[in-house]
PDB file of N, CA and C in Angstrom:
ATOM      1  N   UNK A   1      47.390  84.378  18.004  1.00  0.00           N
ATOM      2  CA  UNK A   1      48.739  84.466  17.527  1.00  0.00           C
ATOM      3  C   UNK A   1      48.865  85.579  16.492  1.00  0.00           C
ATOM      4  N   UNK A   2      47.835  86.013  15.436  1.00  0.00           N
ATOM      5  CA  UNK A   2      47.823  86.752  14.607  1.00  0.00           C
ATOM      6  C   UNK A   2      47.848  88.147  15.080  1.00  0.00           C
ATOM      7  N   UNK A   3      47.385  88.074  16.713  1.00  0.00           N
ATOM      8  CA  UNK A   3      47.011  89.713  17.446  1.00  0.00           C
ATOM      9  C   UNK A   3      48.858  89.697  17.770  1.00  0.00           C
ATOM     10  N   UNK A   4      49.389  89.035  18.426  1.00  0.00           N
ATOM     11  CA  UNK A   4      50.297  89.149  18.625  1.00  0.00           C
ATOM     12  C   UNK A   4      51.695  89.633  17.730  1.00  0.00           C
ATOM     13  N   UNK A   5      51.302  88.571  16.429  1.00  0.00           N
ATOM     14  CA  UNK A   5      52.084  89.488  15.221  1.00  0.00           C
ATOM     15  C   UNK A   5      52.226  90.643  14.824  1.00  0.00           C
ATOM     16  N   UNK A   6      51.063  90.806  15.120  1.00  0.00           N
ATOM     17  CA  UNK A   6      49.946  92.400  14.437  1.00  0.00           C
ATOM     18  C   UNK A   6      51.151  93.168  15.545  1.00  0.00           C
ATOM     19  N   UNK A   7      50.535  92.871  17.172  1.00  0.00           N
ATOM     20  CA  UNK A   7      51.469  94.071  17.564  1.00  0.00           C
ATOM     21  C   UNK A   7      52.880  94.027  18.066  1.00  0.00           C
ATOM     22  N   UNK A   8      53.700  93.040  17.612  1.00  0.00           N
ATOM     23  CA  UNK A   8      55.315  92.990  17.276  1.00  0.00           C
ATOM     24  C   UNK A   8      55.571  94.435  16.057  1.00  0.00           C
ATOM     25  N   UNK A   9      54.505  93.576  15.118  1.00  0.00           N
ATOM     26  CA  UNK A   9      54.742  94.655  13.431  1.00  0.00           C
ATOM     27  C   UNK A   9      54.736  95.960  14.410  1.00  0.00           C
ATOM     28  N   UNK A  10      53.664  96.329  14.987  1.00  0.00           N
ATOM     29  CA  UNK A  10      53.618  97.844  14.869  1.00  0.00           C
ATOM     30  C   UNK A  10      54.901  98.540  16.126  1.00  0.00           C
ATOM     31  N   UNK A  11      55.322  97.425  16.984  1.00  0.00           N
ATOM     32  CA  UNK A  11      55.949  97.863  17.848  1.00  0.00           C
ATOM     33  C   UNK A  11      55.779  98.261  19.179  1.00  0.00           C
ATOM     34  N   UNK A  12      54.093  97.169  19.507  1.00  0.00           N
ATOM     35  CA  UNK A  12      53.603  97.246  21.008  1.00  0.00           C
ATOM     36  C   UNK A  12      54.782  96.197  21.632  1.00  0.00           C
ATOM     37  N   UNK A  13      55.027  95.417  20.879  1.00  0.00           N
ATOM     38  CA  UNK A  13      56.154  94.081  21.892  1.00  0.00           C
ATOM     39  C   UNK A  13      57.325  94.108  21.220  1.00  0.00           C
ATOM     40  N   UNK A  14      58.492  93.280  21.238  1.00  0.00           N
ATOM     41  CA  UNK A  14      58.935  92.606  20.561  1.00  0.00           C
ATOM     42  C   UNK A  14      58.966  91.509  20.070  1.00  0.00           C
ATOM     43  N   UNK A  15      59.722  91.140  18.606  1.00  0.00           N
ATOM     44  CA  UNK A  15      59.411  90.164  17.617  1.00  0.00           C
ATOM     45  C   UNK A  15      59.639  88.908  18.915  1.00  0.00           C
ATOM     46  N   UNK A  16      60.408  89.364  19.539  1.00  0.00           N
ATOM     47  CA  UNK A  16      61.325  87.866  20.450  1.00  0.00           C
ATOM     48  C   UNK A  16      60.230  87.072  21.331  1.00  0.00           C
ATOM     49  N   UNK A  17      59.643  88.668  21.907  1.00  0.00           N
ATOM     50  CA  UNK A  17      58.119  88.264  23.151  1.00  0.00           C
ATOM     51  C   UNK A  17      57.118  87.442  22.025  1.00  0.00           C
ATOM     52  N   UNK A  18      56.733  87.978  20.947  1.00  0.00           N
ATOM     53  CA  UNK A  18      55.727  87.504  20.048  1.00  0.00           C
ATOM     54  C   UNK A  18      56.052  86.093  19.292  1.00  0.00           C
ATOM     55  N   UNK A  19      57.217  85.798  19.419  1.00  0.00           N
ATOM     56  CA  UNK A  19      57.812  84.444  18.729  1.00  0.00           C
ATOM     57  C   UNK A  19      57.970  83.550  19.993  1.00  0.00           C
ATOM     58  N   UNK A  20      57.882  83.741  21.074  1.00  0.00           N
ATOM     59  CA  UNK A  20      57.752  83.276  22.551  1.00  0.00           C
ATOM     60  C   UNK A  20      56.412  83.166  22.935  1.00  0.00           C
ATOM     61  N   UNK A  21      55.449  83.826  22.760  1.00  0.00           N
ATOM     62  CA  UNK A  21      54.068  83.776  23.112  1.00  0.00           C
ATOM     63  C   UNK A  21      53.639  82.409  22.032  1.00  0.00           C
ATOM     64  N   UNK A  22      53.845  82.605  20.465  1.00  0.00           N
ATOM     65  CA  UNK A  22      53.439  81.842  19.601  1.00  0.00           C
ATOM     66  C   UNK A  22      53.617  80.772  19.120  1.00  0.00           C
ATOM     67  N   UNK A  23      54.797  80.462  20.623  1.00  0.00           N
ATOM     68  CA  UNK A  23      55.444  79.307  20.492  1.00  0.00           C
ATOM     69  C   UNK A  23      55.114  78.618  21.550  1.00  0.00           C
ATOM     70  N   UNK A  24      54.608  79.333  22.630  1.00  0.00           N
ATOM     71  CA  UNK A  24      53.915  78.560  23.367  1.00  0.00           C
ATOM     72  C   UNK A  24      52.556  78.604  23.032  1.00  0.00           C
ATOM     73  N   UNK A  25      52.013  79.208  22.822  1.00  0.00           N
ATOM     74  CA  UNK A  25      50.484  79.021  21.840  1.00  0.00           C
ATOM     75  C   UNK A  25      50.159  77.595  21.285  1.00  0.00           C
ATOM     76  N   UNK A  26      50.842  77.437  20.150  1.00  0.00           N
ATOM     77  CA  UNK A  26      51.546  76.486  19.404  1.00  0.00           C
ATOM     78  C   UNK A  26      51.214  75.003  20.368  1.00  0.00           C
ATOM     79  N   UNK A  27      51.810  74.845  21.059  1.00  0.00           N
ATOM     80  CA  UNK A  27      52.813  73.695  21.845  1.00  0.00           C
ATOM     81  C   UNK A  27      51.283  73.744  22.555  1.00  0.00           C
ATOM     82  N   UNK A  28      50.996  74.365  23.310  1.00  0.00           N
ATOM     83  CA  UNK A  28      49.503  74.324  24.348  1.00  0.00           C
ATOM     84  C   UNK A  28      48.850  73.386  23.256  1.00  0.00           C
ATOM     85  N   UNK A  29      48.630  74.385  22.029  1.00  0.00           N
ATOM     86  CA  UNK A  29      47.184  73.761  20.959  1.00  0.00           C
ATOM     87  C   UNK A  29      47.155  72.118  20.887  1.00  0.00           C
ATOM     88  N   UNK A  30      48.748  72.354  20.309  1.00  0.00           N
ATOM     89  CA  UNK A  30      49.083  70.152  20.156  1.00  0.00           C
ATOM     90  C   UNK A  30      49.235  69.457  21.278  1.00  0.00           C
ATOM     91  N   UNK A  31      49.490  70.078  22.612  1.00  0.00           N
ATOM     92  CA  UNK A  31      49.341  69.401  23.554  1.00  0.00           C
ATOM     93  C   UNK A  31      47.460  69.120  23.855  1.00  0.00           C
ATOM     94  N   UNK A  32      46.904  70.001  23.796  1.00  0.00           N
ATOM     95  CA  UNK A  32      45.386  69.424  24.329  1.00  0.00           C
ATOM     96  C   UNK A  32      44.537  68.778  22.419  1.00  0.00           C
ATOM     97  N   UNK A  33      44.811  68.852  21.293  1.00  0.00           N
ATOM     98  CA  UNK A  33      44.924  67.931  20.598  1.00  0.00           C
ATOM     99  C   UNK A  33      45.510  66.739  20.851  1.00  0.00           C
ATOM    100  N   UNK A  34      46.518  66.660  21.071  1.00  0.00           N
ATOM    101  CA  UNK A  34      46.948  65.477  21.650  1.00  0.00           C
ATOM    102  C   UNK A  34      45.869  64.468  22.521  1.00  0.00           C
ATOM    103  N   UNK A  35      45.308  65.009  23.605  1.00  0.00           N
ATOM    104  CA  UNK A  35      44.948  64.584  24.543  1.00  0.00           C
ATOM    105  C   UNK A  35      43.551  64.267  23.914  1.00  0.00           C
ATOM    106  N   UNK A  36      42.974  65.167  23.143  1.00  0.00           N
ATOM    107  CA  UNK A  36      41.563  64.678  22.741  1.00  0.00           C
ATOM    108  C   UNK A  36      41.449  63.879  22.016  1.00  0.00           C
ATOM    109  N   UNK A  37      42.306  63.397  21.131  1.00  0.00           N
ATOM    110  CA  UNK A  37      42.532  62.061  20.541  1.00  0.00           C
ATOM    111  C   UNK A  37      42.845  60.859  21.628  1.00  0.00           C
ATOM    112  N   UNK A  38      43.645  61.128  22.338  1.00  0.00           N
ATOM    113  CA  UNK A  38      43.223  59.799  23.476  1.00  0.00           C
ATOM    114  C   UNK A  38      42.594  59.267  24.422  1.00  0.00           C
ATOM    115  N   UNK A  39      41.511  60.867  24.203  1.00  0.00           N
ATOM    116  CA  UNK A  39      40.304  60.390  24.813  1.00  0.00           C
ATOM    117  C   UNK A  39      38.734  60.222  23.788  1.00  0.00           C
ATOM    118  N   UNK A  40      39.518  60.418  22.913  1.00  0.00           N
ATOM    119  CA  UNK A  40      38.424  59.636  21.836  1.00  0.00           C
ATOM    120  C   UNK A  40      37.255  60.624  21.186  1.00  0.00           C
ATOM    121  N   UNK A  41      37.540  61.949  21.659  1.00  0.00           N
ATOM    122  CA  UNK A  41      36.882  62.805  21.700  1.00  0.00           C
ATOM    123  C   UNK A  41      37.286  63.253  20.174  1.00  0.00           C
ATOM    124  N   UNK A  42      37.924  63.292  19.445  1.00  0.00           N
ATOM    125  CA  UNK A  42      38.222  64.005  18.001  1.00  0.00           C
ATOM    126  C   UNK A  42      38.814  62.540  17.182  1.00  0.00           C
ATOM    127  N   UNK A  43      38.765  62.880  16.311  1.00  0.00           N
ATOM    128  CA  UNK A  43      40.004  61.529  15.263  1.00  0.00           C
ATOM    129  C   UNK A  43      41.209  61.734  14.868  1.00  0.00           C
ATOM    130  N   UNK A  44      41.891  61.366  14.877  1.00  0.00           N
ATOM    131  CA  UNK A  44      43.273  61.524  14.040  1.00  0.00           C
ATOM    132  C   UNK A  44      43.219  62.826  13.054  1.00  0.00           C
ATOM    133  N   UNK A  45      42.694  62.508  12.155  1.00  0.00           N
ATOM    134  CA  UNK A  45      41.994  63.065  10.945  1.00  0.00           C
ATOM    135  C   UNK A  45      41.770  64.319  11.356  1.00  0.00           C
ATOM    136  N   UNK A  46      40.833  64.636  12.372  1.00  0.00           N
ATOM    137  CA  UNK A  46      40.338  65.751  12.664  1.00  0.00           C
ATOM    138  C   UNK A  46      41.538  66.529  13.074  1.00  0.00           C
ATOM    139  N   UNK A  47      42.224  65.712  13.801  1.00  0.00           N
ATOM    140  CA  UNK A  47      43.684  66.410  14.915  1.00  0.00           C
ATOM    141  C   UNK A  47      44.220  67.289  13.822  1.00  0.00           C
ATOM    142  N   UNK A  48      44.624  66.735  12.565  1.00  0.00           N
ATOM    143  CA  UNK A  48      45.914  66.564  12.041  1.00  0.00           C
ATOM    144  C   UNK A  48      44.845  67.863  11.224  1.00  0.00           C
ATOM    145  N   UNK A  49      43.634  68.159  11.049  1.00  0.00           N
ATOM    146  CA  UNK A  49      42.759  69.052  10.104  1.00  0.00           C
ATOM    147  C   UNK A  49      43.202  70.205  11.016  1.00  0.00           C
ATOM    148  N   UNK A  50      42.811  70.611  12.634  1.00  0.00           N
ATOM    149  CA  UNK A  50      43.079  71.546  13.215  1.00  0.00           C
ATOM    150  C   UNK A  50      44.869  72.013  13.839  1.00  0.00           C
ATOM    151  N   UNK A  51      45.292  70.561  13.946  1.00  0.00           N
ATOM    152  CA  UNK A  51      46.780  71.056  13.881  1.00  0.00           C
ATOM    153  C   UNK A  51      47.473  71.489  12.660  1.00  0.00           C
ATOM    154  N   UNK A  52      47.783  71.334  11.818  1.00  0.00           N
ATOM    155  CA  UNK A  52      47.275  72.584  10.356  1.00  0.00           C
ATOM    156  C   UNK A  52      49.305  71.120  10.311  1.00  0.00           C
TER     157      UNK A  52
END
């Protein structure tokens, strides 16, 4: 997500593509967090450490 910022700033994309990429970024991450908590594989705790 940070590469993506990087090249909105300089003007490889736009802010719109890079706020669209990082928003699905985003949503992916807590979706398979999600899932590893109900499979017992991480803790709550941990989720909530890497979902920031």
């Amino acid at each position: 997500m940070a590469r993506s910022r990087k090249r909105a700033k300089k003007g490889f994309c736009s802010k719109e593509e890079s706020d669209d990429f990082c928003a699905k970024s985003e949503a992916a991450l807590q979706s398979y967090l999600d899932k590893q908590v109900k499979e017992g594989a991480i803790t709550p705790a941990e989720r909530k450490a890497f979902g920031r």
